[in-house]
Protein backbone atom coordinates (compact mmCIF):
# COMPACT_ATOMS: atom_id res chain seq x y z
CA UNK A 1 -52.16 -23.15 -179.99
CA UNK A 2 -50.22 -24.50 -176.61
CA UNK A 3 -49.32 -21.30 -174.34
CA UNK A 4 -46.49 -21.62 -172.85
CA UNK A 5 -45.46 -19.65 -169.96
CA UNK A 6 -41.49 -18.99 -168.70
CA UNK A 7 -41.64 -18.76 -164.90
CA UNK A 8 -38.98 -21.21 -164.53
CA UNK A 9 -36.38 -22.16 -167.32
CA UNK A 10 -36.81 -25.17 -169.10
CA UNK A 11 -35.80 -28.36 -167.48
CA UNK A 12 -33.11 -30.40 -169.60
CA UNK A 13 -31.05 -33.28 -168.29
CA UNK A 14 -27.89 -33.08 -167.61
CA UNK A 15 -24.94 -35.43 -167.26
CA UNK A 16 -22.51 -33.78 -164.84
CA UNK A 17 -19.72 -35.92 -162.74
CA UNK A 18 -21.46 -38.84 -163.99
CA UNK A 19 -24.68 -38.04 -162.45
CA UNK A 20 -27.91 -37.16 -164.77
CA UNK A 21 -29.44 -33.85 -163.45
CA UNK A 22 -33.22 -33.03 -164.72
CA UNK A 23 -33.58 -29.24 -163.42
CA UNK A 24 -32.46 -25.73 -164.76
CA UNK A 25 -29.59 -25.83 -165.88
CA UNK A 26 -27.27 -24.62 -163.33
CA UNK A 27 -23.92 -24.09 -162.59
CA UNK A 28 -23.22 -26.87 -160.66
CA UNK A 29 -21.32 -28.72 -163.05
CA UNK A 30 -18.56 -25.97 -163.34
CA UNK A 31 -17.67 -26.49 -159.77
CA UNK A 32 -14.79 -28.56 -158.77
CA UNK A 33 -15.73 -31.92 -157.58
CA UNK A 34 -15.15 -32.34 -153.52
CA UNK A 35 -11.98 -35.11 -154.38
CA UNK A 36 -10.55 -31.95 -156.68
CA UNK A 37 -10.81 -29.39 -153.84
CA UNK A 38 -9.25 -31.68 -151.13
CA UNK A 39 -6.53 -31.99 -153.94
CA UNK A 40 -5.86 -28.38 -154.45
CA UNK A 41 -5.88 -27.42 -151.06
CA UNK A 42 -3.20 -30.14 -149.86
CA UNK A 43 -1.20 -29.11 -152.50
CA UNK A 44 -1.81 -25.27 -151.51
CA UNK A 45 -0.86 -26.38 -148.32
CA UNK A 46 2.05 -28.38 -149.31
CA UNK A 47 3.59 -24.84 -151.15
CA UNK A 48 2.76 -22.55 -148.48
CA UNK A 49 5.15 -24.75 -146.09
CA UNK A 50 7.78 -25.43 -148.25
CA UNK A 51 7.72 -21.44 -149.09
CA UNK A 52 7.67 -21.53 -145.20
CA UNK A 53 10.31 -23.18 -144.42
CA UNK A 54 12.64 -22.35 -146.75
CA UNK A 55 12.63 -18.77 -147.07
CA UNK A 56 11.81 -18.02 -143.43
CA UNK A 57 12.59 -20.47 -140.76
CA UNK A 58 15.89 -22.23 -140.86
CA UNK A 59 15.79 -26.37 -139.57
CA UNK A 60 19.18 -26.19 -136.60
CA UNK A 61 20.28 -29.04 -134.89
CA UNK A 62 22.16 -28.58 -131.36
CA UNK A 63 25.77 -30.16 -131.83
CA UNK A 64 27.39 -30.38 -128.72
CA UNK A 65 26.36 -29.78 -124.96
CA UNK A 66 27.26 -25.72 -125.00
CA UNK A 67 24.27 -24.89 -124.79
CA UNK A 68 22.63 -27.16 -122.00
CA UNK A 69 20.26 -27.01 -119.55
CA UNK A 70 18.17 -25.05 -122.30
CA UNK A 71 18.72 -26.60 -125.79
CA UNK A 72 20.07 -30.66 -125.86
CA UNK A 73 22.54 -32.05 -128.22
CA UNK A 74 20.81 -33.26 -130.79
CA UNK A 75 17.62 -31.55 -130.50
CA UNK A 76 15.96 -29.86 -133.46
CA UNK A 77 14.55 -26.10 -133.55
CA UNK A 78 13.42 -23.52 -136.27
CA UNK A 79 14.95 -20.28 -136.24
CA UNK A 80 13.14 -17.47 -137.72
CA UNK A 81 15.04 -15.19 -140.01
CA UNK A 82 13.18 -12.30 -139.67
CA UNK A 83 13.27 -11.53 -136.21
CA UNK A 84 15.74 -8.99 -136.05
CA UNK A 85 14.17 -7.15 -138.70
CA UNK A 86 12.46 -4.80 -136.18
CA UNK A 87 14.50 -5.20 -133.04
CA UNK A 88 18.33 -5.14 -132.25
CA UNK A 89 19.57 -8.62 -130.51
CA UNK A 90 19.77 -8.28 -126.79
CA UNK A 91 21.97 -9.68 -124.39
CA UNK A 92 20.25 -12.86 -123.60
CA UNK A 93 18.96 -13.76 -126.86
CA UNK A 94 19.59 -17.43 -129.19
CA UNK A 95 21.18 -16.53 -132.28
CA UNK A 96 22.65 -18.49 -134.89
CA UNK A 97 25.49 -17.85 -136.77
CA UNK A 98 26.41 -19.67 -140.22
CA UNK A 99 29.85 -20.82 -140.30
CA UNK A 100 30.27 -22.34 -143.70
CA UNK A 101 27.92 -23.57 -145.65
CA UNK A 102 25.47 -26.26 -144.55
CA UNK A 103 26.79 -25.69 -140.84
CA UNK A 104 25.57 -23.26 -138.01
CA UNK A 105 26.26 -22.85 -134.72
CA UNK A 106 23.12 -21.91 -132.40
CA UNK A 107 24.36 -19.55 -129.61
CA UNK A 108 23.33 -17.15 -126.69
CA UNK A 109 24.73 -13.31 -126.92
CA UNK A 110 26.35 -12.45 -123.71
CA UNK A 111 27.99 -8.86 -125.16
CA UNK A 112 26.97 -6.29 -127.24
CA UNK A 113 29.54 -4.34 -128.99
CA UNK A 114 31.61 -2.39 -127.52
CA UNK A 115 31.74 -4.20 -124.40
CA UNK A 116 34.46 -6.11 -123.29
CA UNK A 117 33.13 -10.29 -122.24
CA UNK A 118 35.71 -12.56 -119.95
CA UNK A 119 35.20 -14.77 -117.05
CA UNK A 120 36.36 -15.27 -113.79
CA UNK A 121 35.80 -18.12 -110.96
CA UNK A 122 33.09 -19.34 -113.73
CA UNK A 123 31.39 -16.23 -114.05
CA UNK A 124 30.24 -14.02 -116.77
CA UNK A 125 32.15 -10.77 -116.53
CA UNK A 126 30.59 -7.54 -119.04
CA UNK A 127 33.43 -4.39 -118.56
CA UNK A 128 34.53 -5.94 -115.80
CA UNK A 129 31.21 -6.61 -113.69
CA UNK A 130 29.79 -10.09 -113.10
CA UNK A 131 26.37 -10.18 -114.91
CA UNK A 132 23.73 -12.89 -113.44
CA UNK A 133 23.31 -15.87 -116.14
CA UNK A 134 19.69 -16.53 -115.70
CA UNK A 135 19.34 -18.97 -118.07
CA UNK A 136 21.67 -21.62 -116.67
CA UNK A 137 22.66 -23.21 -112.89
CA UNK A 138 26.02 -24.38 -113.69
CA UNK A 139 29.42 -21.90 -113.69
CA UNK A 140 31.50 -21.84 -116.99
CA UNK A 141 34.80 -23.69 -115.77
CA UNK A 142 37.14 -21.54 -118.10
CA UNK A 143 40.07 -19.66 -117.15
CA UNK A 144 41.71 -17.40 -119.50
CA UNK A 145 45.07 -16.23 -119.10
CA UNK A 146 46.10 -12.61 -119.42
């Protein structure tokens, strides 16, 4: 009578991803082949920025030269929608505000509420006191009549 001892289980081939295997049987031929994991990660990928980009950041395009020497007609930015979610806006800061659907206008906030905004000799006026425009060289040549 043969003794037979079990150290190591008992080799069998194996056919796995067309490739004959002669060792323990293993699980090897449960996991995904490399082509199948470069597939499921691009399309992982591939949902995590469309979830992106359509639930959080918003595609603008600058229309119009309002808001040179900072943003150029025509240009392109993402605006994030949860930004105000944990601070106020401050005077200063690029908004955008949805006029009708499909359209949006990207902006700068000058006054907060309750304040009262006008200009005079091309400068920004907040209650009545000229506040320094930091963010642009030029002077706004509007004149509003009282």
């Amino acid at each position: 009578m043969r003794s037979q001892t079990f150290d190591q289980a008992p080799l069998e081939t194996v056919r796995c991803n067309g490739v004959n295997y002669s060792e323990p049987i293993s699980l090897r031929c449960l996991q995904p082949t490399p082509r199948l994991r470069t597939l499921a990660l691009s399309l992982g990928f591939v949902l995590v920025c469309h979830l992106v980009f359509s639930s959080v950041l918003w595609p603008v395009q600058v229309l119009g030269n309002s808001m040179q020497p900072n943003f150029d007609e025509g240009t392109r930015h993402y605006v994030n929608k949860f930004a105000y979610w944990s601070e106020k806006p401050k005077r200063g800061d690029v908004v955008t505000l949805r006029v009708r659907e499909g359209e949006m206008f990207i902006k700068r906030i000058v006054g907060l509420p309750g304040e009262t905004v006008g200009f005079e000799d091309g400068k920004l006026l907040v209650n009545g006191q000229p506040v320094p425009e930091f963010y642009t060289e030029s002077l706004v040549p509007w004149k509003f009549d009282s």
